[in-house]
C-alpha atoms as a PDB file:
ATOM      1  CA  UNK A   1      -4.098 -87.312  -5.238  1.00  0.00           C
ATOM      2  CA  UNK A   2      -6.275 -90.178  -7.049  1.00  0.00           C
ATOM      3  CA  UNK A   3      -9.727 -89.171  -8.295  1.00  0.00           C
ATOM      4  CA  UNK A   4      -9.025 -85.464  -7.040  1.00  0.00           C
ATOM      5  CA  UNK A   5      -9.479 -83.255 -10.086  1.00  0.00           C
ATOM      6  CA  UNK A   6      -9.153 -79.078 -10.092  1.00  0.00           C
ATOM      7  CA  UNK A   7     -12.103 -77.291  -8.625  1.00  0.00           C
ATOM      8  CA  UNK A   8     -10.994 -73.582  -9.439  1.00  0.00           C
ATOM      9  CA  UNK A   9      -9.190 -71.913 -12.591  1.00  0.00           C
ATOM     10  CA  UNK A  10     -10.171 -72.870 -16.646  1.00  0.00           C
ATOM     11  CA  UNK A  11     -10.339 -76.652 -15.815  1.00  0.00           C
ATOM     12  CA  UNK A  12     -12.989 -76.488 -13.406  1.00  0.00           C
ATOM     13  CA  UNK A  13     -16.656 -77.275 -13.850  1.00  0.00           C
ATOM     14  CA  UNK A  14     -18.285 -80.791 -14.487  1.00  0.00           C
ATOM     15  CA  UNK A  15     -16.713 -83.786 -16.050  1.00  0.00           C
ATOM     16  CA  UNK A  16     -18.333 -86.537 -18.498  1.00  0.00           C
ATOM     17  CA  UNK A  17     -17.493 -90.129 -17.274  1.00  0.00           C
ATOM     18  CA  UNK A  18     -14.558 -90.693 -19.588  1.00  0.00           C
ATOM     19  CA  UNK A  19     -12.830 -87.350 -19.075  1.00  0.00           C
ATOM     20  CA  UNK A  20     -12.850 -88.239 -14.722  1.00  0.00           C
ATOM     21  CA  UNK A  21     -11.991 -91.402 -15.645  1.00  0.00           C
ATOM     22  CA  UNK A  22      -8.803 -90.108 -17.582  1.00  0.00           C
ATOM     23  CA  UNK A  23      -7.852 -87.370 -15.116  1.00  0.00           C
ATOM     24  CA  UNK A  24      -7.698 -90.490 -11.947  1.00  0.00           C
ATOM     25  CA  UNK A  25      -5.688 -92.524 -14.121  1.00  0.00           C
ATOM     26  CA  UNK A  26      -3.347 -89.554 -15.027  1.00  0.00           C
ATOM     27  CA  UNK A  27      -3.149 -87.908 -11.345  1.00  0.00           C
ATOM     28  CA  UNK A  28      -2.705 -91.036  -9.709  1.00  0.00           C
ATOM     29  CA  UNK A  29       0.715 -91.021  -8.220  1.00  0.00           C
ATOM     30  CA  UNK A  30       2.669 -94.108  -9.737  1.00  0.00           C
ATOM     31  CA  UNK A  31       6.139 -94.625 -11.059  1.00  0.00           C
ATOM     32  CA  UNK A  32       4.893 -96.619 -14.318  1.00  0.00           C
ATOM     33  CA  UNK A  33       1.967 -94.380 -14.723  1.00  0.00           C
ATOM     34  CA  UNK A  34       2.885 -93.669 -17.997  1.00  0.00           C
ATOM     35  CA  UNK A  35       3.271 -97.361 -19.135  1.00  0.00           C
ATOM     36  CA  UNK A  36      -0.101 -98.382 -17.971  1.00  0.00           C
ATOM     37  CA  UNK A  37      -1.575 -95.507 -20.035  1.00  0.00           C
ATOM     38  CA  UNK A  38      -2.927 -96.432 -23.674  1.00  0.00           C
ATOM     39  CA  UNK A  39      -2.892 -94.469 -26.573  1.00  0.00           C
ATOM     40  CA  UNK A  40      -6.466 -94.505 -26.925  1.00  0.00           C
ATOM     41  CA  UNK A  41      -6.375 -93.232 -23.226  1.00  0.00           C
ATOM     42  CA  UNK A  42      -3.647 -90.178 -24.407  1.00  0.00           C
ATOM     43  CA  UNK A  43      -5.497 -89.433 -27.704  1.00  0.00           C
ATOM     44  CA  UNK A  44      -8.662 -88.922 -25.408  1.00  0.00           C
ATOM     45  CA  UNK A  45      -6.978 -86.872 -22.857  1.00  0.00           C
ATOM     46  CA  UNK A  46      -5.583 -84.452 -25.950  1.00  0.00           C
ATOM     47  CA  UNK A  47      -8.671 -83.914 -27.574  1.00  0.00           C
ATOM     48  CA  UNK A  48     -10.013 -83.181 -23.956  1.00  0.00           C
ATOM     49  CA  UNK A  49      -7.269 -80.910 -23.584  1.00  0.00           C
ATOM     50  CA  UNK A  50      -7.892 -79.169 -26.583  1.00  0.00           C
ATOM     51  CA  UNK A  51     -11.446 -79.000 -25.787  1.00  0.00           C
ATOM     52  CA  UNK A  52     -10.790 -77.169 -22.594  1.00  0.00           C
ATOM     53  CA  UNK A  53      -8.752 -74.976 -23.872  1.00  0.00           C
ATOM     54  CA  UNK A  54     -10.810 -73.947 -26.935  1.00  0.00           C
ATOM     55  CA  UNK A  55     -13.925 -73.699 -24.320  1.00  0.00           C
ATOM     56  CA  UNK A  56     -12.472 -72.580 -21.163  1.00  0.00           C
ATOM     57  CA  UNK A  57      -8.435 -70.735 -21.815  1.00  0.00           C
ATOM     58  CA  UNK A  58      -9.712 -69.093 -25.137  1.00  0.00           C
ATOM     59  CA  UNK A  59     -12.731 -66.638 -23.754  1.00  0.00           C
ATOM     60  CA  UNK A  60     -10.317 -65.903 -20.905  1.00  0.00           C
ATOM     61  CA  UNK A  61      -7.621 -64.669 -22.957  1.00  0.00           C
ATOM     62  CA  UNK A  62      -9.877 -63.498 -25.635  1.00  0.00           C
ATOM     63  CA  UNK A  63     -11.496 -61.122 -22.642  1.00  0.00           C
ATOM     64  CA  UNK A  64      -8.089 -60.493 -21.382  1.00  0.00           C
ATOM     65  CA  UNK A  65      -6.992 -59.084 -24.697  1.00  0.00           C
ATOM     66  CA  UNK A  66     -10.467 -56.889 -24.753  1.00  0.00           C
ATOM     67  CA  UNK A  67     -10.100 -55.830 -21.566  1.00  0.00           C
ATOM     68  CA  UNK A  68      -6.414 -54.348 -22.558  1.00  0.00           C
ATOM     69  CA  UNK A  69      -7.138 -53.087 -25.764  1.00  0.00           C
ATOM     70  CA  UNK A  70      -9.773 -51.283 -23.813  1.00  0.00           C
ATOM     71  CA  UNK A  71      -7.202 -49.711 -21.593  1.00  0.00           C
ATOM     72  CA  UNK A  72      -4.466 -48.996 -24.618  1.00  0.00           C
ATOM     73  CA  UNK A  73      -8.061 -46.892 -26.232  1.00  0.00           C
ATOM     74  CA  UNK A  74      -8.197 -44.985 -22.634  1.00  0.00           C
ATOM     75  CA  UNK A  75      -4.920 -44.500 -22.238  1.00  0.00           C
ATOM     76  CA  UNK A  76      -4.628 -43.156 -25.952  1.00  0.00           C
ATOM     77  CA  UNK A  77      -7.819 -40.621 -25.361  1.00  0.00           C
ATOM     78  CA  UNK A  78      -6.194 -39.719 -22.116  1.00  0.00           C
ATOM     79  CA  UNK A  79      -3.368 -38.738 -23.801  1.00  0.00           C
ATOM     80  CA  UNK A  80      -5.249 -36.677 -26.540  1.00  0.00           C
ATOM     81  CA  UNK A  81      -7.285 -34.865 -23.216  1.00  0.00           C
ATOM     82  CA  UNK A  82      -3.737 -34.020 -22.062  1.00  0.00           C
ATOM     83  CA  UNK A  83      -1.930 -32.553 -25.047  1.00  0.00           C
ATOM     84  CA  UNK A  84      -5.169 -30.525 -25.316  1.00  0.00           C
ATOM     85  CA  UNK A  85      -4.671 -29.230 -21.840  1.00  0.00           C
ATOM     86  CA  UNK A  86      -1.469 -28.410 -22.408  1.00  0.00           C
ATOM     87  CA  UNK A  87      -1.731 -26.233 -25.607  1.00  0.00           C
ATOM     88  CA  UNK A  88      -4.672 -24.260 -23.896  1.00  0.00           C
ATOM     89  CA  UNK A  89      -2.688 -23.540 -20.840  1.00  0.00           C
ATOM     90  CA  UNK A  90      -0.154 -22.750 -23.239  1.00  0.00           C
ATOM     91  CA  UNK A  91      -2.792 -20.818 -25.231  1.00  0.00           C
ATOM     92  CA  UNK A  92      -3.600 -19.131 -21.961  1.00  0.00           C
ATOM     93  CA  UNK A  93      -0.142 -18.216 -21.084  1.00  0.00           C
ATOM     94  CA  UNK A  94      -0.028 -16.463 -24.564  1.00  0.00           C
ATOM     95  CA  UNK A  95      -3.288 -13.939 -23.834  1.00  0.00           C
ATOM     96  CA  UNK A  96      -2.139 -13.279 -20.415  1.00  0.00           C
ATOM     97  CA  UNK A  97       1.102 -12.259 -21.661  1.00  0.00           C
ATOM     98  CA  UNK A  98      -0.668 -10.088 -24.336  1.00  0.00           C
ATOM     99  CA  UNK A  99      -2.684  -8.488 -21.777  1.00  0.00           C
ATOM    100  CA  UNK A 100      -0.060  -7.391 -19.531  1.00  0.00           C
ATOM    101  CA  UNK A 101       1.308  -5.983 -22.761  1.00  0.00           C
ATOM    102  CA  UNK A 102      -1.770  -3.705 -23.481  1.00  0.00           C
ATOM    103  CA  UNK A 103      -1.470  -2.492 -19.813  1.00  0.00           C
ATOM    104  CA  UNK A 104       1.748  -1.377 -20.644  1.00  0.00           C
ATOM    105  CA  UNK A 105       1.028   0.100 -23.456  1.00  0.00           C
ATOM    106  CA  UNK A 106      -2.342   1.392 -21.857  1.00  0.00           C
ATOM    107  CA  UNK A 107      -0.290   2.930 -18.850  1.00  0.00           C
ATOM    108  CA  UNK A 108       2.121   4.524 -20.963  1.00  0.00           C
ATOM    109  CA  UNK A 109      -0.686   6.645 -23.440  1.00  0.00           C
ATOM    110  CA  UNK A 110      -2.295   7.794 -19.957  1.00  0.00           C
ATOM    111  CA  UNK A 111       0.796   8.960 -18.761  1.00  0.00           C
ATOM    112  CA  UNK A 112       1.401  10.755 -21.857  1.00  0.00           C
ATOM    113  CA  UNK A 113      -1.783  12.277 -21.736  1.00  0.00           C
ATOM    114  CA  UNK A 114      -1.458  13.623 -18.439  1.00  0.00           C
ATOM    115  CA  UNK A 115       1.842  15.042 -19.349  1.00  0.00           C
ATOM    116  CA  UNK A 116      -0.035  16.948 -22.016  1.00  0.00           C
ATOM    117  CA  UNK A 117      -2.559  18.167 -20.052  1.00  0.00           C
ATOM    118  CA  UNK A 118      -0.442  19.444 -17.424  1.00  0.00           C
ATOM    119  CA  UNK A 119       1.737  20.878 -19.907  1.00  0.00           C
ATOM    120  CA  UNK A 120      -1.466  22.902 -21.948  1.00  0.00           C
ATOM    121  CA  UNK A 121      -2.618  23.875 -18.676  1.00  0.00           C
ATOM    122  CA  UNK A 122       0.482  25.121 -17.215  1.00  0.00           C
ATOM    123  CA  UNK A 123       0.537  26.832 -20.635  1.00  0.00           C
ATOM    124  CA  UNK A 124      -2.853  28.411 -20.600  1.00  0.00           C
ATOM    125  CA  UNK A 125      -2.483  29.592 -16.383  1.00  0.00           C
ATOM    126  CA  UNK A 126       1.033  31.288 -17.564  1.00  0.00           C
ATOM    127  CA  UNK A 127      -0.468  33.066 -20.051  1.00  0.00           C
ATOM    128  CA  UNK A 128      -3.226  33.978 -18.052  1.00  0.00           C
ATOM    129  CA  UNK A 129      -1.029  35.044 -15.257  1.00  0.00           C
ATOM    130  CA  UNK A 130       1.010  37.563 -18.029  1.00  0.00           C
ATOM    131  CA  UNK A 131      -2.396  38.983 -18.750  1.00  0.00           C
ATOM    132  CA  UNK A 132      -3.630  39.267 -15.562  1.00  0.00           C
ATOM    133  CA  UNK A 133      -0.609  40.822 -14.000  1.00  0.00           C
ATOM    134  CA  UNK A 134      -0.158  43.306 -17.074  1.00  0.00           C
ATOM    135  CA  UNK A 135      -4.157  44.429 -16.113  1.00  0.00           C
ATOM    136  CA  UNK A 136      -3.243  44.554 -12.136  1.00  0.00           C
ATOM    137  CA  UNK A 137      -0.033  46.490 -12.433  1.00  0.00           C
ATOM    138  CA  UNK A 138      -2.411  48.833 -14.380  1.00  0.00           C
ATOM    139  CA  UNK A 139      -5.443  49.100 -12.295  1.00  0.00           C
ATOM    140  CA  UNK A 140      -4.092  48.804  -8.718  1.00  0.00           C
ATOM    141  CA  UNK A 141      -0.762  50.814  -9.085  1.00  0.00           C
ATOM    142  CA  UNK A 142      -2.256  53.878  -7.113  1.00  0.00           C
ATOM    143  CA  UNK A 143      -3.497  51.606  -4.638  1.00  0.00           C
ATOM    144  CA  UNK A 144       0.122  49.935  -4.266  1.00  0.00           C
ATOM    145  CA  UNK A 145       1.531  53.369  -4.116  1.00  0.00           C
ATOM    146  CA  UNK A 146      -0.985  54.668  -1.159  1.00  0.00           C
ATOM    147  CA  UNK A 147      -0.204  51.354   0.867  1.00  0.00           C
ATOM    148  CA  UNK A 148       3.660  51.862   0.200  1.00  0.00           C
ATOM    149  CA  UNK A 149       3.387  55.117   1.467  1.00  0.00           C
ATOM    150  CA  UNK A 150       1.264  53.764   4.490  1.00  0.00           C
ATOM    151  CA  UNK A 151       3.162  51.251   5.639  1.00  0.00           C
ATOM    152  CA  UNK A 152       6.696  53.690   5.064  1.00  0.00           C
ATOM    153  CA  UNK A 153       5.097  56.361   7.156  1.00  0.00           C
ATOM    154  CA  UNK A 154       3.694  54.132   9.852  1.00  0.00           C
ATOM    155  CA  UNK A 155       5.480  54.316  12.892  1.00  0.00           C
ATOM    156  CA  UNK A 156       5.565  50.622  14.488  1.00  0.00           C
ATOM    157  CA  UNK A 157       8.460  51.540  17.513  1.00  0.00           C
ATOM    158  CA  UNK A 158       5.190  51.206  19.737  1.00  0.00           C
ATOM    159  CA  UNK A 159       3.673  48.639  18.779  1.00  0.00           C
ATOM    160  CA  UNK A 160       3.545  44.559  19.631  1.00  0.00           C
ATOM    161  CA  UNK A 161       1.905  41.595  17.628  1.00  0.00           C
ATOM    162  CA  UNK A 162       0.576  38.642  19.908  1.00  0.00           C
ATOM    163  CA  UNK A 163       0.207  35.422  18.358  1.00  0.00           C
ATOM    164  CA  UNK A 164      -1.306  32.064  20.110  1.00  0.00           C
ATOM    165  CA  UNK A 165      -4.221  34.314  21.816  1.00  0.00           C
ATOM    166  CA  UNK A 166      -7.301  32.578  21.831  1.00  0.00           C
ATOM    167  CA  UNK A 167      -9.788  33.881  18.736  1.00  0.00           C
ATOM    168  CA  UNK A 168     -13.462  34.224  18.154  1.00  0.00           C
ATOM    169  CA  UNK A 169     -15.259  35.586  15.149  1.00  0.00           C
ATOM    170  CA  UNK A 170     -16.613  38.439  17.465  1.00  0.00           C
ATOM    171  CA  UNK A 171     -12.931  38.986  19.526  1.00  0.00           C
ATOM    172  CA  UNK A 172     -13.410  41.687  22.052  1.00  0.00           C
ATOM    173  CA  UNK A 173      -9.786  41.515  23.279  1.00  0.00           C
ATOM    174  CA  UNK A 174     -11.258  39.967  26.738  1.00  0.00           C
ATOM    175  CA  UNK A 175      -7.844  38.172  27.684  1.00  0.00           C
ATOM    176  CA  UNK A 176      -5.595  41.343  27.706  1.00  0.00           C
ATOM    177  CA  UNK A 177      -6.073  42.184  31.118  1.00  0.00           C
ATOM    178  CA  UNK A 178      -5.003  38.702  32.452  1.00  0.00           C
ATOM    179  CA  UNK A 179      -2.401  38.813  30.028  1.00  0.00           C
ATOM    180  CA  UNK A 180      -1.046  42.350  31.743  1.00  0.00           C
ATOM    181  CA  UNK A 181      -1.748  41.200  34.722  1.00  0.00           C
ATOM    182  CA  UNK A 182       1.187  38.171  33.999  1.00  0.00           C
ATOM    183  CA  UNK A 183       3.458  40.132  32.556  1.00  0.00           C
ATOM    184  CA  UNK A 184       2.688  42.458  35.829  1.00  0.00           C
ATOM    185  CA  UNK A 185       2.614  45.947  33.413  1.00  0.00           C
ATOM    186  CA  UNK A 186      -0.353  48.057  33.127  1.00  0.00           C
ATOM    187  CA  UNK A 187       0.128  49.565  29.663  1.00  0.00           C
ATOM    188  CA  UNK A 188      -1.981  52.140  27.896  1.00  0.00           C
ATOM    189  CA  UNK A 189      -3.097  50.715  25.042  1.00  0.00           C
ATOM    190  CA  UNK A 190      -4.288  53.039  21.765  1.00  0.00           C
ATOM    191  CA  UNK A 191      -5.251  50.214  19.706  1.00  0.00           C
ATOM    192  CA  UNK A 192      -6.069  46.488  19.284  1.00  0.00           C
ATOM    193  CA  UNK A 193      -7.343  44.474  16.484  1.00  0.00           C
ATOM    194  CA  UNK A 194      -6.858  40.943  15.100  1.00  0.00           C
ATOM    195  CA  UNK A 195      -5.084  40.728  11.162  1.00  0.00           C
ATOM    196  CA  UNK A 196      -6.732  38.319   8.473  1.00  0.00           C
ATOM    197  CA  UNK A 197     -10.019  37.118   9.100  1.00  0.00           C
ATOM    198  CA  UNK A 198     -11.355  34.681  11.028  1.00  0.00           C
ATOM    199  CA  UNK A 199     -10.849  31.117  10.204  1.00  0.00           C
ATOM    200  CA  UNK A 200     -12.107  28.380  12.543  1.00  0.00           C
ATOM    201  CA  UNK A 201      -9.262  26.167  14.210  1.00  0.00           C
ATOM    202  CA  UNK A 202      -6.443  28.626  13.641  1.00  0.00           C
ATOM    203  CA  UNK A 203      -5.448  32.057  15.704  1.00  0.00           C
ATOM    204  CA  UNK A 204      -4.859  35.295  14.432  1.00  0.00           C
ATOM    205  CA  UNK A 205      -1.916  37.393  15.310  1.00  0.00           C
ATOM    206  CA  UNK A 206      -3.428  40.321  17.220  1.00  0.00           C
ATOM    207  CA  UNK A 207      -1.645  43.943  16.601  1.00  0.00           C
ATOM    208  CA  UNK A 208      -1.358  45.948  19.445  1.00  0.00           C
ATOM    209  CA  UNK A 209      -0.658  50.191  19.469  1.00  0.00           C
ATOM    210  CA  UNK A 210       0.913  51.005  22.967  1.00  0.00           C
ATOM    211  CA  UNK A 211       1.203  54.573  23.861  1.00  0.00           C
ATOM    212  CA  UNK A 212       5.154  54.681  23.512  1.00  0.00           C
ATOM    213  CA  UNK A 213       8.422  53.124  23.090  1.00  0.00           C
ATOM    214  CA  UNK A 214       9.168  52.372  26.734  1.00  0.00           C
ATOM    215  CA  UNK A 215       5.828  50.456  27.436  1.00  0.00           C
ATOM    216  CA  UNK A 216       6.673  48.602  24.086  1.00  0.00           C
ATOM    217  CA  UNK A 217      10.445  47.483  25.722  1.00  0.00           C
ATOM    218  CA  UNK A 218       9.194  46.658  29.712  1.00  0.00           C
ATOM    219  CA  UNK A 219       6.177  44.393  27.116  1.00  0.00           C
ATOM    220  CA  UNK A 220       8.777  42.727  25.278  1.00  0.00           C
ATOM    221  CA  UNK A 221      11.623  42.497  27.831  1.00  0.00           C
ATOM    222  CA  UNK A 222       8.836  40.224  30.372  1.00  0.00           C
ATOM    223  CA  UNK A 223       7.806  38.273  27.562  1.00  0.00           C
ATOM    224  CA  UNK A 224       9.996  35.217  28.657  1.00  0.00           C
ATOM    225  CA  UNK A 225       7.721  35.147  31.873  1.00  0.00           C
ATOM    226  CA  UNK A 226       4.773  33.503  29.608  1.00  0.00           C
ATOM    227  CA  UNK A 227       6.163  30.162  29.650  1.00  0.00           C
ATOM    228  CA  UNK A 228       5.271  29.599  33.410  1.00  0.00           C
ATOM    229  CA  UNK A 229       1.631  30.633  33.161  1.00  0.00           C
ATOM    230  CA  UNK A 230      -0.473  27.759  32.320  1.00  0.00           C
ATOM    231  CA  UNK A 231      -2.722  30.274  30.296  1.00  0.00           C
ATOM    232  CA  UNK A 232      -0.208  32.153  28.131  1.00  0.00           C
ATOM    233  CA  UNK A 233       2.379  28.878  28.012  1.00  0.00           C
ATOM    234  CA  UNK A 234       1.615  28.827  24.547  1.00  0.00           C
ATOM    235  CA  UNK A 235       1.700  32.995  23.306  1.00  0.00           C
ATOM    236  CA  UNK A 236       4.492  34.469  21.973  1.00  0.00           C
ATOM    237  CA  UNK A 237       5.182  38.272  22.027  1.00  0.00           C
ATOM    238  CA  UNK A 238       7.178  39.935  19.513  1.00  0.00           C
ATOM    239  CA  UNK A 239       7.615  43.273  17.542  1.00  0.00           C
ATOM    240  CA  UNK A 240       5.749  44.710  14.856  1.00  0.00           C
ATOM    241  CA  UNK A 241       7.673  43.840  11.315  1.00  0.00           C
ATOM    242  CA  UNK A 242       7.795  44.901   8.057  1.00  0.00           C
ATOM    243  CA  UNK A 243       6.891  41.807   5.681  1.00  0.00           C
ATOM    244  CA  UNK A 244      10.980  41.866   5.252  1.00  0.00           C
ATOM    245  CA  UNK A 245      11.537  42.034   8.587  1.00  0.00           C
ATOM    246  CA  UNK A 246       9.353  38.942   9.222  1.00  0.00           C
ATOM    247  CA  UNK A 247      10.910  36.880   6.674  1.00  0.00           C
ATOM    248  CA  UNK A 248      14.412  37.502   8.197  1.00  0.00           C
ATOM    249  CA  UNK A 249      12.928  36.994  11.727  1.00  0.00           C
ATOM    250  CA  UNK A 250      11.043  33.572   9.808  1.00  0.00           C
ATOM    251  CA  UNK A 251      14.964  32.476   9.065  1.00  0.00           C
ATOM    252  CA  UNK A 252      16.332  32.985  12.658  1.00  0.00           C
ATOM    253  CA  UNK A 253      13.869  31.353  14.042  1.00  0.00           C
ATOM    254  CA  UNK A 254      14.209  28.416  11.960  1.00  0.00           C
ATOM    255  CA  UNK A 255      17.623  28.323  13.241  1.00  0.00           C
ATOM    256  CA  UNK A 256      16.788  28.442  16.795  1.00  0.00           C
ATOM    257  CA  UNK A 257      14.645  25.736  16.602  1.00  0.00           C
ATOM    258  CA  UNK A 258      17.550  23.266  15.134  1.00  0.00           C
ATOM    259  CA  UNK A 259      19.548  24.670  17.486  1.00  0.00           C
ATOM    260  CA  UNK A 260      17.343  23.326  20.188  1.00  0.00           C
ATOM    261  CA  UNK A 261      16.897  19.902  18.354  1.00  0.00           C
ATOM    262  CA  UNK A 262      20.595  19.897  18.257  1.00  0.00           C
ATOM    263  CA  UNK A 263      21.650  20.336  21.520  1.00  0.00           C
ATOM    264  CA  UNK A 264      18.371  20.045  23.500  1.00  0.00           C
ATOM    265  CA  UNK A 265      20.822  20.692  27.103  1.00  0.00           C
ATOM    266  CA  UNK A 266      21.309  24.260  26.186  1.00  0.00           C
ATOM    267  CA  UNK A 267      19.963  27.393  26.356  1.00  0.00           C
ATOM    268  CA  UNK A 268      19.376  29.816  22.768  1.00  0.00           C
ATOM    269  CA  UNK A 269      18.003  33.136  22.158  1.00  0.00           C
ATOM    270  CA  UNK A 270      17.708  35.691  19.176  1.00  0.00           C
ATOM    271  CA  UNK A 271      19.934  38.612  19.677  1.00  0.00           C
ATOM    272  CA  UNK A 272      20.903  41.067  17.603  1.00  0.00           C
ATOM    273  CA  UNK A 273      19.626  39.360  14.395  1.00  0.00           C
ATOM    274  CA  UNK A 274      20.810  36.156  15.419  1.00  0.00           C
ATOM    275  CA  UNK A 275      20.945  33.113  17.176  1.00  0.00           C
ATOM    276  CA  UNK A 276      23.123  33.014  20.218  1.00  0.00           C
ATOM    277  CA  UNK A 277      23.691  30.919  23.438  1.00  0.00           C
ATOM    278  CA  UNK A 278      23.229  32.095  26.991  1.00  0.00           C
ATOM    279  CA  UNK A 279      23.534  30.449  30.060  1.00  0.00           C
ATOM    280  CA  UNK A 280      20.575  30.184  32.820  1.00  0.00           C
ATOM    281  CA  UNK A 281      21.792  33.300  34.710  1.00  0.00           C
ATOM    282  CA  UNK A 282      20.869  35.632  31.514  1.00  0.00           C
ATOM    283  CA  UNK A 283      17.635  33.847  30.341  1.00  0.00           C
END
């Protein structure tokens, strides 16, 4: 290792005469090394030492210590950026939860506003119901009396209602004859005429006047024979009714059809005001 000297790190650069000189004599390899070094030689190589480090070791740590007091300063703003992150997230938090709180309170006034509205208004319409029905009972109780009358002294043992018929505004009745035709009867018919008026997509009931009592039964007891035409699958025949009469018939056949639903296998029927079972011989 004689006359090698360090080419990298704080001690590297150029050397003066003297200061190579020193370094051989001090990294040549030799077991009285120290001996053969004077103290003129030892007081050099301090100063030298000293030198170097002052020039060389000094600016390095000196940049060293910069360069970390520069990263304590970063690390300390850092720190200030997050703290202030946190308390506006936390600030953040706060209004949303404030928000969801007016909602609240929002949702509850407009539910308590409707509630008063439809409170007033059911209100006002029942007291404008009392007033109206006190000047109706007035004004049409003749009229109610005359259709009382009517409708007691109307004699409906002849007649049929039809509903499922096909309707048009301008309903001449054209389907009746086909409709005799399946039931095979040829009844005399006084009267025909549709009830309500005309509303499209829907079918009004059609009232039928037969001439008597007997043409009214043979009508109604072939009804059943409907279901196998592929015209008249869907029309039902039945009996003209008082608006009492229909509700109770409204009831039974309520019942019939959970009857069906409830034991789809069998066979039901209204009879004598009310739902009975009958086997396939007596359909």
């Amino acid at each position: 290792m004689a006359g090698i000297r360090p080419s990298t790190g704080v001690f590297s650069g150029e050397y003066n005469g003297a200061e190579e000189s020193l370094w051989d004599s001090l990294s040549t390899p030799s077991k009285y090394k120290l001996e053969k070094v004077s103290q003129k030689d030892l007081v050099e190589w301090v100063e030298m030492a000293g030198r170097l480090l002052i020039e060389r070791v000094y600016p390095v740590m000196k940049s060293q210590y910069s360069v970390a007091k520069k990263c304590s300063e970063v690390e300390k703003k850092l720190m200030e950026r997050q703290e202030e992150l946190i308390s506006a997230q936390r600030a953040l938090v706060g209004a949303q939860a404030q928000l969801v709180k007016l909602q609240e309170q929002l949702l509850e006034k407009r539910e308590q506003v409707i509630t008063d509205v439809k409170t007033t208004a059911k209100e006002e319409m029942r007291s404008f119901s009392t007033v109206l029905k006190k000047e109706c009972e007035t004004s049409l109780a003749p009229q109610r009396i005359q259709r009382a009358v009517a409708a007691a002294s109307e004699d409906r043992s002849c007649n049929i209602v039809i509903y499922g018929l096909t309707d048009s505004p301008g309903d001449k009745e054209e389907l009746l004859p086909e409709l005799w035709t399946t039931l095979a009867e040829k009844p005399l018919v006084k009267s025909a005429q549709r009830l309500g008026r005309f509303i499209a997509g829907q079918t009004r009931p059609m009232k039928i006047s037969l001439a008597s009592k007997e043409m009214q039964s043979c009508i109604l007891g072939k009804k059943t024979r409907l279901r196998e035409s592929e015209v008249f699958s869907r029309v039902y025949i039945s009996p003209d009714l008082t608006s009492e009469e229909r509700a109770a018939r409204a009831v039974l056949v309520k019942k019939l059809k959970e009857e069906k639903e409830r034991s789809p296998v069998k066979s039901f029927r209204i009879k004598g005001g009310e739902v009975v079972e009958v086997s396939s011989g007596t359909q």
